[in-house]
PDB file of N, CA and C in Angstrom:
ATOM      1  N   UNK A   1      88.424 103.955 102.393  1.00  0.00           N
ATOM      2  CA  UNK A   1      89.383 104.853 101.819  1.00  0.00           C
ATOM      3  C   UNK A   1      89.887 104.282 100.509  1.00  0.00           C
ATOM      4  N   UNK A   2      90.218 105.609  99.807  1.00  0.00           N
ATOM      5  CA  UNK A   2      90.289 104.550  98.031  1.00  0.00           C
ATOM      6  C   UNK A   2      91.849 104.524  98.192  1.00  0.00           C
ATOM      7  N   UNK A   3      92.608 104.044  97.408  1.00  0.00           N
ATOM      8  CA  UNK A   3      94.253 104.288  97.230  1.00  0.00           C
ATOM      9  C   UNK A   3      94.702 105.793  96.761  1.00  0.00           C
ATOM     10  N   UNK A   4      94.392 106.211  96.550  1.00  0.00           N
ATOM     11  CA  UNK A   4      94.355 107.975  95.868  1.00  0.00           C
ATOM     12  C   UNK A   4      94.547 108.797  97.527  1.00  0.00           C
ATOM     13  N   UNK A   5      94.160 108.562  98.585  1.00  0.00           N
ATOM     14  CA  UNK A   5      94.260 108.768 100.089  1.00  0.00           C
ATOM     15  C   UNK A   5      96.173 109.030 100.568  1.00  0.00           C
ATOM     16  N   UNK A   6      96.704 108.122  99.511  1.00  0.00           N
ATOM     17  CA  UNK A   6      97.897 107.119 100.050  1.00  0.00           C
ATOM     18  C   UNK A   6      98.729 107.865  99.254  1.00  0.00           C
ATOM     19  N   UNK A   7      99.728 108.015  99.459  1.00  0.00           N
ATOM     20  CA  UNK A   7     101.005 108.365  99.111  1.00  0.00           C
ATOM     21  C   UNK A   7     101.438 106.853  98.051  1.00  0.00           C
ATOM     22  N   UNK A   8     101.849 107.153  96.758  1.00  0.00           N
ATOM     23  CA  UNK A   8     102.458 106.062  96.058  1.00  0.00           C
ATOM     24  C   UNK A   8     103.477 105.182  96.394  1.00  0.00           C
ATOM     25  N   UNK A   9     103.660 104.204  96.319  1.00  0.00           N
ATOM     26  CA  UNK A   9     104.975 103.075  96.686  1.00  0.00           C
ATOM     27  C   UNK A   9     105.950 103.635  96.505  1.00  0.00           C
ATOM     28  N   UNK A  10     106.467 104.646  96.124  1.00  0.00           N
ATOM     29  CA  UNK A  10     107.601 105.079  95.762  1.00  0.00           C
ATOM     30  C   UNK A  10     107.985 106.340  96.796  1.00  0.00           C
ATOM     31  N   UNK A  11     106.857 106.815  97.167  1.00  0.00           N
ATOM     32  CA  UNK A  11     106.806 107.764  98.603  1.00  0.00           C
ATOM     33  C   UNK A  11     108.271 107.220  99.999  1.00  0.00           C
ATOM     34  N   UNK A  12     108.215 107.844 100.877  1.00  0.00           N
ATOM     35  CA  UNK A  12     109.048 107.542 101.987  1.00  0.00           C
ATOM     36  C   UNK A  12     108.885 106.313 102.747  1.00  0.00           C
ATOM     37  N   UNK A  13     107.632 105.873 102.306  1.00  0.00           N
ATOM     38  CA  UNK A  13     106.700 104.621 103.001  1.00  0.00           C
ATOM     39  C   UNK A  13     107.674 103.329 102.108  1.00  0.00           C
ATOM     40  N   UNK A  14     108.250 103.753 100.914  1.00  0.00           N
ATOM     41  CA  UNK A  14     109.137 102.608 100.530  1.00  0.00           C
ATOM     42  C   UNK A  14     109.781 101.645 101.409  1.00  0.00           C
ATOM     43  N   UNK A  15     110.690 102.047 102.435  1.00  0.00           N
ATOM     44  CA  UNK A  15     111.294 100.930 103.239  1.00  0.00           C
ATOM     45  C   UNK A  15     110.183 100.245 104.265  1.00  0.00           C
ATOM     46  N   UNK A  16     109.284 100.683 104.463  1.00  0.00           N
ATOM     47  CA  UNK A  16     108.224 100.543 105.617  1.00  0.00           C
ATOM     48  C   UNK A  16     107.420  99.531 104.879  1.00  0.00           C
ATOM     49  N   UNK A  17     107.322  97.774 104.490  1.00  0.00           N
ATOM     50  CA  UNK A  17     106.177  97.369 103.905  1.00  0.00           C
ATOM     51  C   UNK A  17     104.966  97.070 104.503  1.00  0.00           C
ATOM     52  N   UNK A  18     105.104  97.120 106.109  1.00  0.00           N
ATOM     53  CA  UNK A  18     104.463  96.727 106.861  1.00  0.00           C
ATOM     54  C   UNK A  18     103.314  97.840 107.745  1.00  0.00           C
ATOM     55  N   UNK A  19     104.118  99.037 107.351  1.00  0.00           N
ATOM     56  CA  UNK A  19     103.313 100.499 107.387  1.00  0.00           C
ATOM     57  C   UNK A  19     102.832 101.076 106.160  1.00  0.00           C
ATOM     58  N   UNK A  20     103.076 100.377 104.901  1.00  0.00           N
ATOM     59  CA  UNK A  20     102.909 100.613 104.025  1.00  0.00           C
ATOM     60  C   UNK A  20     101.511  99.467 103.767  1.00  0.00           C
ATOM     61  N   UNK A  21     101.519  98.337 104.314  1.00  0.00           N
ATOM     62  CA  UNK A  21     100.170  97.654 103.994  1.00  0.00           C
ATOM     63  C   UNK A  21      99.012  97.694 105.873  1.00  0.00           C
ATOM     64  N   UNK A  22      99.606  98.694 106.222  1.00  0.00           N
ATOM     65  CA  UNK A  22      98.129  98.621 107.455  1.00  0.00           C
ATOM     66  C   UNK A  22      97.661  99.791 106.475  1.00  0.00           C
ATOM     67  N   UNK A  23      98.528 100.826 106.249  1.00  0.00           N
ATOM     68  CA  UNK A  23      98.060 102.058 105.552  1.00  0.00           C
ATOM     69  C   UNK A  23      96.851 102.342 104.939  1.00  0.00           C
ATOM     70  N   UNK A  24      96.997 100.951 103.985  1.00  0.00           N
ATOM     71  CA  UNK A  24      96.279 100.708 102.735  1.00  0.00           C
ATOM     72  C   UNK A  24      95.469  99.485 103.215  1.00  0.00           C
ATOM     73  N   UNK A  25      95.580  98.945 103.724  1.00  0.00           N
ATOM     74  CA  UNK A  25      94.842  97.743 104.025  1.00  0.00           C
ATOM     75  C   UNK A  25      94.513  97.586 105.779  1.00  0.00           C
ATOM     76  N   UNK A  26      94.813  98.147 106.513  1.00  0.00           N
ATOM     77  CA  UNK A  26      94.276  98.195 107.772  1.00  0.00           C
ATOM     78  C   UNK A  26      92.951  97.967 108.048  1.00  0.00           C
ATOM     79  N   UNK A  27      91.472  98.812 107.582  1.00  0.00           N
ATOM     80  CA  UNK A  27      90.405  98.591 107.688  1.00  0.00           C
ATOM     81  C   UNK A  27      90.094  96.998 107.652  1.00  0.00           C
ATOM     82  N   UNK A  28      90.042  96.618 105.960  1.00  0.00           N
ATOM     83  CA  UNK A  28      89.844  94.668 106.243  1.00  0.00           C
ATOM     84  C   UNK A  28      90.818  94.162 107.354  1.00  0.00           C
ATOM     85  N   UNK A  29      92.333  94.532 107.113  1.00  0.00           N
ATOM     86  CA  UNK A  29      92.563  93.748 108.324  1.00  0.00           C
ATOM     87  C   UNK A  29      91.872  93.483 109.671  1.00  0.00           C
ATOM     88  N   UNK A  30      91.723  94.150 110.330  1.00  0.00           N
ATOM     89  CA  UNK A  30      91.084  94.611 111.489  1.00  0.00           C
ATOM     90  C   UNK A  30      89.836  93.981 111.409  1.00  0.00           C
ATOM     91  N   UNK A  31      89.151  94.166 110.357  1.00  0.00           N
ATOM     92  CA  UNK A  31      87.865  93.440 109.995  1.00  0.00           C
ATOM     93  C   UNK A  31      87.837  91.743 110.164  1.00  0.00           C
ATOM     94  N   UNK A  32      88.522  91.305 109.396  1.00  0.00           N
ATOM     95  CA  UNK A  32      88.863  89.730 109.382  1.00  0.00           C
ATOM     96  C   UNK A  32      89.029  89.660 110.219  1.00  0.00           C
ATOM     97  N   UNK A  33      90.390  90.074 111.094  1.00  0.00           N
ATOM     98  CA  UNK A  33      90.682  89.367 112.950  1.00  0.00           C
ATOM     99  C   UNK A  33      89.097  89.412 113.897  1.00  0.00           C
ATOM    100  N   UNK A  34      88.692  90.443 113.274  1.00  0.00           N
ATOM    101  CA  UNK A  34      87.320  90.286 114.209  1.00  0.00           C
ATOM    102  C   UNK A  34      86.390  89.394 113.875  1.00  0.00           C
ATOM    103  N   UNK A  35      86.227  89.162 113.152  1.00  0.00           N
ATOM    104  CA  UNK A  35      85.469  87.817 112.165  1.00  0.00           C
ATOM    105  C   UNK A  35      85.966  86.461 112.168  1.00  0.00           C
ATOM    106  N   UNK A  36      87.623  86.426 112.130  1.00  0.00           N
ATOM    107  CA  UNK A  36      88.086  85.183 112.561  1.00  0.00           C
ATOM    108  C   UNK A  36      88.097  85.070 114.478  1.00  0.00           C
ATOM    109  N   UNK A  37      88.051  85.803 115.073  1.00  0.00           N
ATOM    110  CA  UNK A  37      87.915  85.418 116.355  1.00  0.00           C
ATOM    111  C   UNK A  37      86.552  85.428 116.772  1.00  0.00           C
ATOM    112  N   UNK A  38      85.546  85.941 115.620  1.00  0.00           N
ATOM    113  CA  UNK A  38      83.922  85.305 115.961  1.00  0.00           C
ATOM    114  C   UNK A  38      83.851  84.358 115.615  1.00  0.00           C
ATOM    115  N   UNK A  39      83.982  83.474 114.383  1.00  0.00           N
ATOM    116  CA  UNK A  39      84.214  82.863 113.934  1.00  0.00           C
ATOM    117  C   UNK A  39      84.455  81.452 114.648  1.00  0.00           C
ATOM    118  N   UNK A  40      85.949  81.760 115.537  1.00  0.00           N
ATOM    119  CA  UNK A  40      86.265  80.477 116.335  1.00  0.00           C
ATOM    120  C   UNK A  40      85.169  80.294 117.263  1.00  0.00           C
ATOM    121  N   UNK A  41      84.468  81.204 117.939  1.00  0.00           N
ATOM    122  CA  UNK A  41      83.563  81.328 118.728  1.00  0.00           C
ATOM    123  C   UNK A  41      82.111  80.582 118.390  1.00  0.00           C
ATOM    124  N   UNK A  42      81.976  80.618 117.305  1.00  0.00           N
ATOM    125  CA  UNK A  42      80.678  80.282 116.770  1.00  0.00           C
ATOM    126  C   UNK A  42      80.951  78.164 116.677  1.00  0.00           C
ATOM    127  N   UNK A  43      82.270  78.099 116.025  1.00  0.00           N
ATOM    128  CA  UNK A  43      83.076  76.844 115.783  1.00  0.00           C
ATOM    129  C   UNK A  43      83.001  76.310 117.259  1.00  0.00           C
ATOM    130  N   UNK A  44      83.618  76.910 118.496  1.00  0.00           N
ATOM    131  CA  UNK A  44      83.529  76.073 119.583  1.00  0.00           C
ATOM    132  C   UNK A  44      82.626  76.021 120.097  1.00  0.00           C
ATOM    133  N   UNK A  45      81.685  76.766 120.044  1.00  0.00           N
ATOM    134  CA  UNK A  45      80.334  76.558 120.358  1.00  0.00           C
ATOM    135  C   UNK A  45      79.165  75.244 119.740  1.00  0.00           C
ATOM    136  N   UNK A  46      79.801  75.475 118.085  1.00  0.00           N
ATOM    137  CA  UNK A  46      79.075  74.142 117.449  1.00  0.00           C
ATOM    138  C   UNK A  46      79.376  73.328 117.496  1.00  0.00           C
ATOM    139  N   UNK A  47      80.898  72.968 118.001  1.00  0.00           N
ATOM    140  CA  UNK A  47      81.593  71.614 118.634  1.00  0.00           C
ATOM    141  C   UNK A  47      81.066  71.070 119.521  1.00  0.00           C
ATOM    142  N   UNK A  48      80.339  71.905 120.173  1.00  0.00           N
ATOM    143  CA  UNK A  48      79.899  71.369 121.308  1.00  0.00           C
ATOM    144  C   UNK A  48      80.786  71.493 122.787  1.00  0.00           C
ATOM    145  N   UNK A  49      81.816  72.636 122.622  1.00  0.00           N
ATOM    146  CA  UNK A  49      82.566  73.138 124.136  1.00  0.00           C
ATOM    147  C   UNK A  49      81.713  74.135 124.750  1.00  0.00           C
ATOM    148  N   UNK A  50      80.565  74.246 124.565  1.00  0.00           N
ATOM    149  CA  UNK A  50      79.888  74.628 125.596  1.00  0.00           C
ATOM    150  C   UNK A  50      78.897  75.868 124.805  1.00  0.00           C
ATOM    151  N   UNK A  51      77.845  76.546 125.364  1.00  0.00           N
ATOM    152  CA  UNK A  51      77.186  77.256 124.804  1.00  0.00           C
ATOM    153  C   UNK A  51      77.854  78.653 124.913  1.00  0.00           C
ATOM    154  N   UNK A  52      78.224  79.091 126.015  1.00  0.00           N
ATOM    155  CA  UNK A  52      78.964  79.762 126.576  1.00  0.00           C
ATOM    156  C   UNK A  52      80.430  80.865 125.391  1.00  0.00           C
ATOM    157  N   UNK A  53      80.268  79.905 124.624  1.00  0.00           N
ATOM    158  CA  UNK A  53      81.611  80.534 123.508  1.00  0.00           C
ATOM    159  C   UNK A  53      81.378  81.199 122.803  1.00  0.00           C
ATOM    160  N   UNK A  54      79.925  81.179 122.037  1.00  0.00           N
ATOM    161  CA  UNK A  54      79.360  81.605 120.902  1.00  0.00           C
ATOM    162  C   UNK A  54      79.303  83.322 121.208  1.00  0.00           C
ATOM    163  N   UNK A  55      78.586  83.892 122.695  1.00  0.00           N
ATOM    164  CA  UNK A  55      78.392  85.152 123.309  1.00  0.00           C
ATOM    165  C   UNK A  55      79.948  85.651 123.443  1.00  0.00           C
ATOM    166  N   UNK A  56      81.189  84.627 124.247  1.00  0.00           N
ATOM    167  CA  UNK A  56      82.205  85.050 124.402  1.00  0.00           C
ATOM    168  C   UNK A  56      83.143  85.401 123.067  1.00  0.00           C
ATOM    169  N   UNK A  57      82.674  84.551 122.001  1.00  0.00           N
ATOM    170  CA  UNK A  57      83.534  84.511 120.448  1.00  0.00           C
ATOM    171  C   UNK A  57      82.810  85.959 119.962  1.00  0.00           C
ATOM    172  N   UNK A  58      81.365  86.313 119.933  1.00  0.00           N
ATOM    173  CA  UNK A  58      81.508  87.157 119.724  1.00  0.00           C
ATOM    174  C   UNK A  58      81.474  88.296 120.017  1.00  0.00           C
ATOM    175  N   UNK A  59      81.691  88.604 121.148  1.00  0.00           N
ATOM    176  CA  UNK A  59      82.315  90.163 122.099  1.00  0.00           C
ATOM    177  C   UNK A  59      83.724  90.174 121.896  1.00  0.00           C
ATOM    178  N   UNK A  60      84.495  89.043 122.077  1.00  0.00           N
ATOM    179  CA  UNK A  60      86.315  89.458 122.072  1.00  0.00           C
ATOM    180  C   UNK A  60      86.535  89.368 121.043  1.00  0.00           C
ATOM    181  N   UNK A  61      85.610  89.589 119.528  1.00  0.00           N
ATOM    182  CA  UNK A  61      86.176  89.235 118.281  1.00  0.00           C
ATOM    183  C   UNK A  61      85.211  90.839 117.820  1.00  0.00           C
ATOM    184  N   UNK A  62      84.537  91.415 118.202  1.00  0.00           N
ATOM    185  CA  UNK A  62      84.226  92.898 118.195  1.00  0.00           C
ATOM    186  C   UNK A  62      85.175  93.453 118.874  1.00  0.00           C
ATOM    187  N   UNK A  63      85.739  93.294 120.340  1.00  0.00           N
ATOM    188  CA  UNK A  63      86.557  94.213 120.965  1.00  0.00           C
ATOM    189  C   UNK A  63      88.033  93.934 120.453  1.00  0.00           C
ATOM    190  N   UNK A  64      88.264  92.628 119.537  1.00  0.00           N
ATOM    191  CA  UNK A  64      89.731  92.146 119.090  1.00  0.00           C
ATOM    192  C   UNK A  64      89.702  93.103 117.581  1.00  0.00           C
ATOM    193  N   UNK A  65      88.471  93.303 117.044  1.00  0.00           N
ATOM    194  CA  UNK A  65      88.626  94.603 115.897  1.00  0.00           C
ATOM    195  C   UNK A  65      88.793  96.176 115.963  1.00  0.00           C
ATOM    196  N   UNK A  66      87.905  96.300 117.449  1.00  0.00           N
ATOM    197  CA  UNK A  66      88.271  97.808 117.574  1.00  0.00           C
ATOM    198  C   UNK A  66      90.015  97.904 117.805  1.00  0.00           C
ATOM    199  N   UNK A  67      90.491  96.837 118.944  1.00  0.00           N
ATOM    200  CA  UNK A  67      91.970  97.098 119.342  1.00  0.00           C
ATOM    201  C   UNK A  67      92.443  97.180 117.930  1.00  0.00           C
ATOM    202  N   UNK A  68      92.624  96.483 117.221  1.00  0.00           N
ATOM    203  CA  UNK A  68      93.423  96.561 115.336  1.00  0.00           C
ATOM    204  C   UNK A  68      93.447  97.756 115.027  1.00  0.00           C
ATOM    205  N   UNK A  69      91.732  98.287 114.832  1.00  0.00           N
ATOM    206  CA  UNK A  69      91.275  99.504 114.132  1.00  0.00           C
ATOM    207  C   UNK A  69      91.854 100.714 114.898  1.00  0.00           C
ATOM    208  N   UNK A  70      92.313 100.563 115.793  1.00  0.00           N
ATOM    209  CA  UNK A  70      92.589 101.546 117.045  1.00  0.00           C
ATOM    210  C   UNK A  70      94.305 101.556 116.528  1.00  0.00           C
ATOM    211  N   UNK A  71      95.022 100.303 116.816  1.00  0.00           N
ATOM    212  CA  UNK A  71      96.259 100.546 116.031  1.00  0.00           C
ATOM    213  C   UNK A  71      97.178 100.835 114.648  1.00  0.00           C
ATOM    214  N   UNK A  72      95.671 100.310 113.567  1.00  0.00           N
ATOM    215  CA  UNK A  72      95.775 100.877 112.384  1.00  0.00           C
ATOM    216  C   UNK A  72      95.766 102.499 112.438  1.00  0.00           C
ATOM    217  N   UNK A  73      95.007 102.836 113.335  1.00  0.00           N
ATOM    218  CA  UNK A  73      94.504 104.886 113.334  1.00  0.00           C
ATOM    219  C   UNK A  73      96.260 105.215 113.878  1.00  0.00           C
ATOM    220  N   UNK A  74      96.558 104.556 114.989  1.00  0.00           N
ATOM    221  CA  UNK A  74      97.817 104.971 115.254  1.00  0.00           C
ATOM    222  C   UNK A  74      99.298 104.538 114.423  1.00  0.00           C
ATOM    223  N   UNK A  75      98.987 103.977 113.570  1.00  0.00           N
ATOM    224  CA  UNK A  75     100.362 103.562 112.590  1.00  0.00           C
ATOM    225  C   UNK A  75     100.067 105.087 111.426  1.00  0.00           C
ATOM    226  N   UNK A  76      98.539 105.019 111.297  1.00  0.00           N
ATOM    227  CA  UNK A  76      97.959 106.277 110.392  1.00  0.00           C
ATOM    228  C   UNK A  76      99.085 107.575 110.628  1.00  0.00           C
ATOM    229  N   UNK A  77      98.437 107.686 111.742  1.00  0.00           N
ATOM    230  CA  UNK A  77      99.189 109.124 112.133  1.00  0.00           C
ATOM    231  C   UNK A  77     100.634 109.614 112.652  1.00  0.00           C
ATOM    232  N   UNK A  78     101.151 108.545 113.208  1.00  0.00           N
ATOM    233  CA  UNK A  78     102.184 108.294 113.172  1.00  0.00           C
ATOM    234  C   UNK A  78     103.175 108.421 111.881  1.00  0.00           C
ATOM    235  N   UNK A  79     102.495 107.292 110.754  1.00  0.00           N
ATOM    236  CA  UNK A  79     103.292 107.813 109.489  1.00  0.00           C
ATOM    237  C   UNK A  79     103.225 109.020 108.794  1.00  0.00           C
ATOM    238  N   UNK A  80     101.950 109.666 109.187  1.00  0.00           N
ATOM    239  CA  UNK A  80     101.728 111.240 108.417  1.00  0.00           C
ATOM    240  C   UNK A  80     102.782 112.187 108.892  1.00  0.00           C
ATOM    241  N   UNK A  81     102.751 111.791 110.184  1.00  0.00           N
ATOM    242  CA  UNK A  81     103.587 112.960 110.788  1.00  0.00           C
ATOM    243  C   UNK A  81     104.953 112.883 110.393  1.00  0.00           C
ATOM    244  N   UNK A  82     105.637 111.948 110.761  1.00  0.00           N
ATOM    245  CA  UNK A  82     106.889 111.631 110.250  1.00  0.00           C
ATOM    246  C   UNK A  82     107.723 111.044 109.542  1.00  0.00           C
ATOM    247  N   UNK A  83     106.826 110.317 108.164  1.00  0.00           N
ATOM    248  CA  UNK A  83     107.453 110.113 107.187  1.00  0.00           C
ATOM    249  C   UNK A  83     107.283 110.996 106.208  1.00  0.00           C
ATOM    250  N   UNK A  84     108.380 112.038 105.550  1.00  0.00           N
ATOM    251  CA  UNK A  84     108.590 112.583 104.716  1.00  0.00           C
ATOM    252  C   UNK A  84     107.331 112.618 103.132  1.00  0.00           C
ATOM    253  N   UNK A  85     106.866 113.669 102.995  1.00  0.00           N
ATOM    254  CA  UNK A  85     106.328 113.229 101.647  1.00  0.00           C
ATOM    255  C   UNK A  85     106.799 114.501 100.452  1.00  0.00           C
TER     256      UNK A  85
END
């Protein structure tokens, strides 16, 4: 989504900075947490805590992005509906 999607900083979303940056930035967010919790997965695995982490790092770091992406959609609509534009 480009910024043109978004209501300007100056919109009702003003007091909200934190609904104001999933808004606009939700997708990477969501992205990274899933990447940093593969990530650790891949790390404890090459540490040598077992083989076992690498499969587990990366399923709960796919299912730790949908949950984000799932609450980014619901901060989405949530603010459409009832913050003023």
């Amino acid at each position: 989504m480009s910024d043109s999607d978004f209501p300007p900083i100056e919109s009702a979303d003003q007091p909200y900075p934190a609904v104001r940056m999933l808004r606009r930035y939700g997708n990477w967010i969501a992205l990274g947490l899933g990447l940093a919790v593969a990530a650790a997965g891949v790390w404890a695995a090459a540490a040598g805590h077992g083989a076992v982490w690498l499969p587990v790092g990366l399923v709960v770091g796919a299912f730790a992005a949908f949950l984000m992406r799932s609450y980014v959609e619901l901060v989405r609509i949530i603010a459409d509906m009832l913050l003023p534009r």
